[in-house]
N, C-alpha and C. Protein backbone atom coordinates (compact mmCIF):
# COMPACT_ATOMS: atom_id res chain seq x y z
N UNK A 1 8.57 4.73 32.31
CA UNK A 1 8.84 5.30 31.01
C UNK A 1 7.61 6.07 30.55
N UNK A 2 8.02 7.33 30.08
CA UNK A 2 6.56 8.13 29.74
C UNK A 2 6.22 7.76 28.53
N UNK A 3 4.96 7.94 28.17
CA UNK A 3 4.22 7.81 27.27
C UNK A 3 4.88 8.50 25.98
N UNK A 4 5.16 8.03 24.71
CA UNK A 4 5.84 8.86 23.37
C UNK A 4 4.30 9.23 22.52
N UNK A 5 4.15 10.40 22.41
CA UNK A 5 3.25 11.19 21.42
C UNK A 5 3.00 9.79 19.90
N UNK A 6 1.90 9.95 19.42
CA UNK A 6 2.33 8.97 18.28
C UNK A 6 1.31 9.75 17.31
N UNK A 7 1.86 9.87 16.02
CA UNK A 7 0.84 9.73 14.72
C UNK A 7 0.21 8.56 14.35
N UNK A 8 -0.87 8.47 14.21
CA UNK A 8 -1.81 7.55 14.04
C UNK A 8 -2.85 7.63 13.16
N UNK A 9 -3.01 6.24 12.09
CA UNK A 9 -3.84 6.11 10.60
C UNK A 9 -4.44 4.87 11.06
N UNK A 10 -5.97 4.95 10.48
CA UNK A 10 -6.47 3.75 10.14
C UNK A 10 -6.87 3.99 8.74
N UNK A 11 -6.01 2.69 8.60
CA UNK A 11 -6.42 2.55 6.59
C UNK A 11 -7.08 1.28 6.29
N UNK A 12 -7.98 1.38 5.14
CA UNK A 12 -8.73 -0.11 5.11
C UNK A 12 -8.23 0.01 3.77
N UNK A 13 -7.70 -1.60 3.99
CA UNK A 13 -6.97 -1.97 2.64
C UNK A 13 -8.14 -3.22 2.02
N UNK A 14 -7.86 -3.74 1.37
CA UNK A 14 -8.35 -4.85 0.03
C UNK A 14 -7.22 -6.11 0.18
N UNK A 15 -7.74 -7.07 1.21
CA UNK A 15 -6.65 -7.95 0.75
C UNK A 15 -7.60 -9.16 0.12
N UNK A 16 -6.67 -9.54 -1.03
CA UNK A 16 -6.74 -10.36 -2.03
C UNK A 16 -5.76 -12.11 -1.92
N UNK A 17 -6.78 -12.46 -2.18
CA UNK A 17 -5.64 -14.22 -2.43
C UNK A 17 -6.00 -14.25 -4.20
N UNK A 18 -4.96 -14.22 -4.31
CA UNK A 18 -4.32 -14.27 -5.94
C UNK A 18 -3.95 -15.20 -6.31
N UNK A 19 -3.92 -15.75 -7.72
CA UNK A 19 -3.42 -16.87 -8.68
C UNK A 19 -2.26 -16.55 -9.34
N UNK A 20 -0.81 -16.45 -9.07
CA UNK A 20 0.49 -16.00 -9.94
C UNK A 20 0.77 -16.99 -10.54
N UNK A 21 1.15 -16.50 -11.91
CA UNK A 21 1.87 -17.30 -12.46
C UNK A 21 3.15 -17.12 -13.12
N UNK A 22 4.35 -17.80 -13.14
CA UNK A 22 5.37 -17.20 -13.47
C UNK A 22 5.83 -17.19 -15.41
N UNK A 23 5.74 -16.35 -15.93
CA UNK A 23 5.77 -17.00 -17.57
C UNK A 23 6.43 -17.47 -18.41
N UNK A 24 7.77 -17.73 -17.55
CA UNK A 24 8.50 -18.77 -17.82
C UNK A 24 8.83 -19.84 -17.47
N UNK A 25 8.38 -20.07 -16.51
CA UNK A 25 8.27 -21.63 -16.21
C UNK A 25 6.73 -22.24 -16.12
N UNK A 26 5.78 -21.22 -16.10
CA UNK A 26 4.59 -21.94 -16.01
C UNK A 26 3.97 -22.12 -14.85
N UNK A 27 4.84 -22.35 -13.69
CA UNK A 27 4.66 -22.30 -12.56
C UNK A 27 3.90 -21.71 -12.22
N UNK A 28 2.71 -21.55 -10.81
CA UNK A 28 1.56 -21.05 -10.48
C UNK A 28 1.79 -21.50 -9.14
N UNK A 29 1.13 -19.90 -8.16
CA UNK A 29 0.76 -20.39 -6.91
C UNK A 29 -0.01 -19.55 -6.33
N UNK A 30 -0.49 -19.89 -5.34
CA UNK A 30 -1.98 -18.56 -4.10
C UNK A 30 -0.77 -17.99 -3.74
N UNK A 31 -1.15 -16.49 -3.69
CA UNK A 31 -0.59 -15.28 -3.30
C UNK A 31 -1.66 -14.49 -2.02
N UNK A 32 -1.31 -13.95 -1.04
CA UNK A 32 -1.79 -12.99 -0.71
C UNK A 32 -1.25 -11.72 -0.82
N UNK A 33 -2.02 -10.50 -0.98
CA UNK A 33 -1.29 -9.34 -1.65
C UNK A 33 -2.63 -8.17 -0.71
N UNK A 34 -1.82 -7.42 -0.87
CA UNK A 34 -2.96 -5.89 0.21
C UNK A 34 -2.67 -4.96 -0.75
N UNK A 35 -3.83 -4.14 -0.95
CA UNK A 35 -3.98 -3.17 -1.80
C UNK A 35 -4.53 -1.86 -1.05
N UNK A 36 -4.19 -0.54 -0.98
CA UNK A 36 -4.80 0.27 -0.27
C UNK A 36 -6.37 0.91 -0.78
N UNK A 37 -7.28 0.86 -0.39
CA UNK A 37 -8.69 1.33 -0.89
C UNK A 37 -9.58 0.05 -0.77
N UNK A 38 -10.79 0.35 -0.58
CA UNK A 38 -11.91 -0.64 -0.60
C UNK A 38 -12.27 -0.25 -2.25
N UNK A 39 -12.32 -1.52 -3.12
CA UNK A 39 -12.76 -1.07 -4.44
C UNK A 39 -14.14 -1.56 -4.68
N UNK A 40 -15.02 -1.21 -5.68
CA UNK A 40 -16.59 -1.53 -6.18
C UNK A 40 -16.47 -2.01 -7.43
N UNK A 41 -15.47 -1.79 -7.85
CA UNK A 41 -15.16 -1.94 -9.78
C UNK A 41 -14.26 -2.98 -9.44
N UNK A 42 -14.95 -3.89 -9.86
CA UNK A 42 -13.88 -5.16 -10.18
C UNK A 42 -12.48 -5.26 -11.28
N UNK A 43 -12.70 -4.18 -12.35
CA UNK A 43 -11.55 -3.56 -12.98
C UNK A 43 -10.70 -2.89 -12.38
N UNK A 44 -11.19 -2.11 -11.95
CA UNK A 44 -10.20 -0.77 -10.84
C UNK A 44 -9.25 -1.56 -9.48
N UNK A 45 -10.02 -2.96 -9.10
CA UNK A 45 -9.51 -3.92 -8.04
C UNK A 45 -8.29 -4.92 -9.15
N UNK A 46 -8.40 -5.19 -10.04
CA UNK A 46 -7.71 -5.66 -10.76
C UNK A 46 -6.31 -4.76 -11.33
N UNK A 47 -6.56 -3.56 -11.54
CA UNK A 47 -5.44 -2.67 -12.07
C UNK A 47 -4.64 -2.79 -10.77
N UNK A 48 -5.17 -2.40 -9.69
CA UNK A 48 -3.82 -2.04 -8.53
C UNK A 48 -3.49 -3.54 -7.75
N UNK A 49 -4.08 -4.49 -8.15
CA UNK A 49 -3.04 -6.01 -7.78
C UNK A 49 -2.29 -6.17 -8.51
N UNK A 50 -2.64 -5.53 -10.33
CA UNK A 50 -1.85 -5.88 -10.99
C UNK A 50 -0.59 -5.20 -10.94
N UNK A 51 -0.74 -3.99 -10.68
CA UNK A 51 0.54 -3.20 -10.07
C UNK A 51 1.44 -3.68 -8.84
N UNK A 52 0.67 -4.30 -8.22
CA UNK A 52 1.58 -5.05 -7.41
C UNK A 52 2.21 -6.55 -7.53
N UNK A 53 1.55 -7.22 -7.90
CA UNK A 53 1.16 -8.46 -8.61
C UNK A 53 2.77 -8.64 -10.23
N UNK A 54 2.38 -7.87 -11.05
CA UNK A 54 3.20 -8.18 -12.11
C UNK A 54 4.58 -7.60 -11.94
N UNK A 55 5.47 -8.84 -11.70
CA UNK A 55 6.93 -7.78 -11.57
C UNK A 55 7.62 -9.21 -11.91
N UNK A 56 8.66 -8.58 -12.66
CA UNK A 56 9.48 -9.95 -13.27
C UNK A 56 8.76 -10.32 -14.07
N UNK A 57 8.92 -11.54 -14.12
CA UNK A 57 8.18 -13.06 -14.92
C UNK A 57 6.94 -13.12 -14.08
N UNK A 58 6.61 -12.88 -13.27
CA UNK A 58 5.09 -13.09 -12.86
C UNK A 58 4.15 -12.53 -13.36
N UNK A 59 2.97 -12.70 -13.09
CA UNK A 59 1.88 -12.17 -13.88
C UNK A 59 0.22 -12.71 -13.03
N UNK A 60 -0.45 -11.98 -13.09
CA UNK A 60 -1.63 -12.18 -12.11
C UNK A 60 -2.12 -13.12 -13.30
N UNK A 61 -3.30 -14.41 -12.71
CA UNK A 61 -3.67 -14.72 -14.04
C UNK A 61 -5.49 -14.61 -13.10
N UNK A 62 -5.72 -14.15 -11.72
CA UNK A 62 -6.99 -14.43 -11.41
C UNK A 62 -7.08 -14.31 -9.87
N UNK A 63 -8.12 -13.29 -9.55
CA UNK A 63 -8.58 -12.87 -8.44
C UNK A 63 -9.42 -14.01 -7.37
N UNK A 64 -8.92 -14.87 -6.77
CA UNK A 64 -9.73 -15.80 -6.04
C UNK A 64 -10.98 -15.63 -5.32
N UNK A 65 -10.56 -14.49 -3.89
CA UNK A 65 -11.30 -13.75 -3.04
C UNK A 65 -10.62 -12.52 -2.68
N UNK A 66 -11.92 -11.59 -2.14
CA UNK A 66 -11.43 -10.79 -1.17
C UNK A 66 -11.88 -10.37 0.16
N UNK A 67 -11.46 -9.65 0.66
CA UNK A 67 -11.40 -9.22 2.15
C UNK A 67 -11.28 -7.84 2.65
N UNK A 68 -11.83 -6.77 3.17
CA UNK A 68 -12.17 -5.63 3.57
C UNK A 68 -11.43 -5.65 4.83
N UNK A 69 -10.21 -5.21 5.12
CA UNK A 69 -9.42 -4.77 6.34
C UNK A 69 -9.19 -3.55 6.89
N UNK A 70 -9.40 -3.37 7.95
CA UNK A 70 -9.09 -2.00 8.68
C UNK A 70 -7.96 -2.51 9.26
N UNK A 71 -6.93 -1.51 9.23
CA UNK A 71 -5.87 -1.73 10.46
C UNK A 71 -5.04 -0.35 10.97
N UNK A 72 -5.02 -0.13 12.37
CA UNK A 72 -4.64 1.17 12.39
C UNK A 72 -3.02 1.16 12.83
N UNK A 73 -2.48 2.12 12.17
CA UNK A 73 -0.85 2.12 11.87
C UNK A 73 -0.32 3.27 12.78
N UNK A 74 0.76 3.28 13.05
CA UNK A 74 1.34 4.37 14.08
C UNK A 74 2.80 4.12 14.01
N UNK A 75 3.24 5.75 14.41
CA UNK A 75 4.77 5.78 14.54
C UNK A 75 4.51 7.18 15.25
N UNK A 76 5.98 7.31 15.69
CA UNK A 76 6.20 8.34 16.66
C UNK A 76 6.62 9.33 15.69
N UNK A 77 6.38 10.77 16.39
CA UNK A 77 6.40 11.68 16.19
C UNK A 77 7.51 11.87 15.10
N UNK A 78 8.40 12.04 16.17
CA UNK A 78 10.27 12.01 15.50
C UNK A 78 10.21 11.27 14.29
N UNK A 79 9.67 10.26 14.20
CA UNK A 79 9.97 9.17 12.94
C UNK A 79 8.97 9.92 11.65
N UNK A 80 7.93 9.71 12.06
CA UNK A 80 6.91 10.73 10.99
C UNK A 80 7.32 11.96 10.79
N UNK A 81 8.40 13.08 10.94
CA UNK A 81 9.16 14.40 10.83
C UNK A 81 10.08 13.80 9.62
N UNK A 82 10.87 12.65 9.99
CA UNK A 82 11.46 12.09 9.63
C UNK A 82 11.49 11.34 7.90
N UNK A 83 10.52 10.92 8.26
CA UNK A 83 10.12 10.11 7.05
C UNK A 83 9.22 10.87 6.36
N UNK A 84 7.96 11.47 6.39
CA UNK A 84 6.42 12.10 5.34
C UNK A 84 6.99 13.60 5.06
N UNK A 85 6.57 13.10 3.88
CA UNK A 85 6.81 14.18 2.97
C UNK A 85 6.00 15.65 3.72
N UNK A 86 6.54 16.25 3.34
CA UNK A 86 5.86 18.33 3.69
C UNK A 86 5.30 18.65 2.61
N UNK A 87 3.88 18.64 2.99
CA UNK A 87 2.93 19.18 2.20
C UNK A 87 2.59 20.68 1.79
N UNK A 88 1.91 21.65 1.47
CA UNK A 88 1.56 22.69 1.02
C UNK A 88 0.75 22.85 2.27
N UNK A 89 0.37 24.49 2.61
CA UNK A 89 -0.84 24.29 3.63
C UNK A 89 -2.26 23.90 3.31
N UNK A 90 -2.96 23.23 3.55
CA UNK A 90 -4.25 22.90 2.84
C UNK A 90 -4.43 24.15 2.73
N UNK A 91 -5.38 23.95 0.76
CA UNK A 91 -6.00 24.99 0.46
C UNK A 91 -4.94 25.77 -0.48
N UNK A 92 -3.51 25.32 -0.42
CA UNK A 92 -2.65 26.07 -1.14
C UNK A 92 -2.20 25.36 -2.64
N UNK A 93 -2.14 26.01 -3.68
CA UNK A 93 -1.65 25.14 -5.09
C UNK A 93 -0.20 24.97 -4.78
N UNK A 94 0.55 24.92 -3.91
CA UNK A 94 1.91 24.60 -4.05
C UNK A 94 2.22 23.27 -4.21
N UNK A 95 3.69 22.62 -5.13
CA UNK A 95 3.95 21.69 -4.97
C UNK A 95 4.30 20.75 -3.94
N UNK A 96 4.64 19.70 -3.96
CA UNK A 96 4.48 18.90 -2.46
C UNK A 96 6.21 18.44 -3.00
N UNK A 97 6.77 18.85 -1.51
CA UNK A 97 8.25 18.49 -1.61
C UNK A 97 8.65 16.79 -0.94
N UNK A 98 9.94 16.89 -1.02
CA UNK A 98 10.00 15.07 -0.19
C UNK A 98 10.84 16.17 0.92
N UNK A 99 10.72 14.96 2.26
CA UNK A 99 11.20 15.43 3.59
C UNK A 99 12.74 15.49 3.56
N UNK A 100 12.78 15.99 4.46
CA UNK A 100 14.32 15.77 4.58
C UNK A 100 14.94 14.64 5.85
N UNK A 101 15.82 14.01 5.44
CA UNK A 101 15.87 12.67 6.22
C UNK A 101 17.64 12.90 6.85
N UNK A 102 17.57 13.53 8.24
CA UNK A 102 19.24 13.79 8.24
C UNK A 102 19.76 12.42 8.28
N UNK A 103 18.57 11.40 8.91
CA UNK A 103 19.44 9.91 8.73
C UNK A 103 20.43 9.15 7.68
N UNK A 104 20.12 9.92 6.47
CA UNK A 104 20.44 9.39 5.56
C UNK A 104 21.24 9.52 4.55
């Protein structure tokens, strides 16, 4: 079987073990949660767990630890045509459109 072409990212994310709590029952438990970016501002690390973090009745109540991850991601060609959006050519003010997905 030949080799398939692949697009390929390494992204270093922020993973976090979190304190949830739910605010209606009170309930609490350790979460792990990944955030994309290495942050320095302990505020700025707090806004985007909390974006991930608060949905429903949950609610972050406290950042335990964290962790600095690299991990490199890949998909094939066809699939990345497929799925990522079409950008402008660098360097151009045009808007950025969504792809077109005949899958779907």
């Amino acid at each position: 079987m030949a080799r398939q072409p692949q697009v390929t990212r390494t992204i270093t994310t922020t993973k976090a073990t979190v304190l949830v709590v739910n605010i209606e029952t009170g309930i609490s438990e350790e979460r792990e949660v990944s955030v994309p970016r290495v942050f320095t501002k302990a505020k700025k690390l707090r806004e985007a767990v909390e974006a991930v973090v608060n949905v429903g009745n949950e609610r972050l109540a406290h950042i335990k630890s964290t962790e600095t991850v690299e991990t490199l991601y890949g998909m094939s060609e066809q699939d990345f045509i497929n799925h990522a959006k079409i950008l402008p050519p660098r360097g151009s003010k045009e808007e950025v459109t969504d792809s077109v997905d005949e899958n779907n």
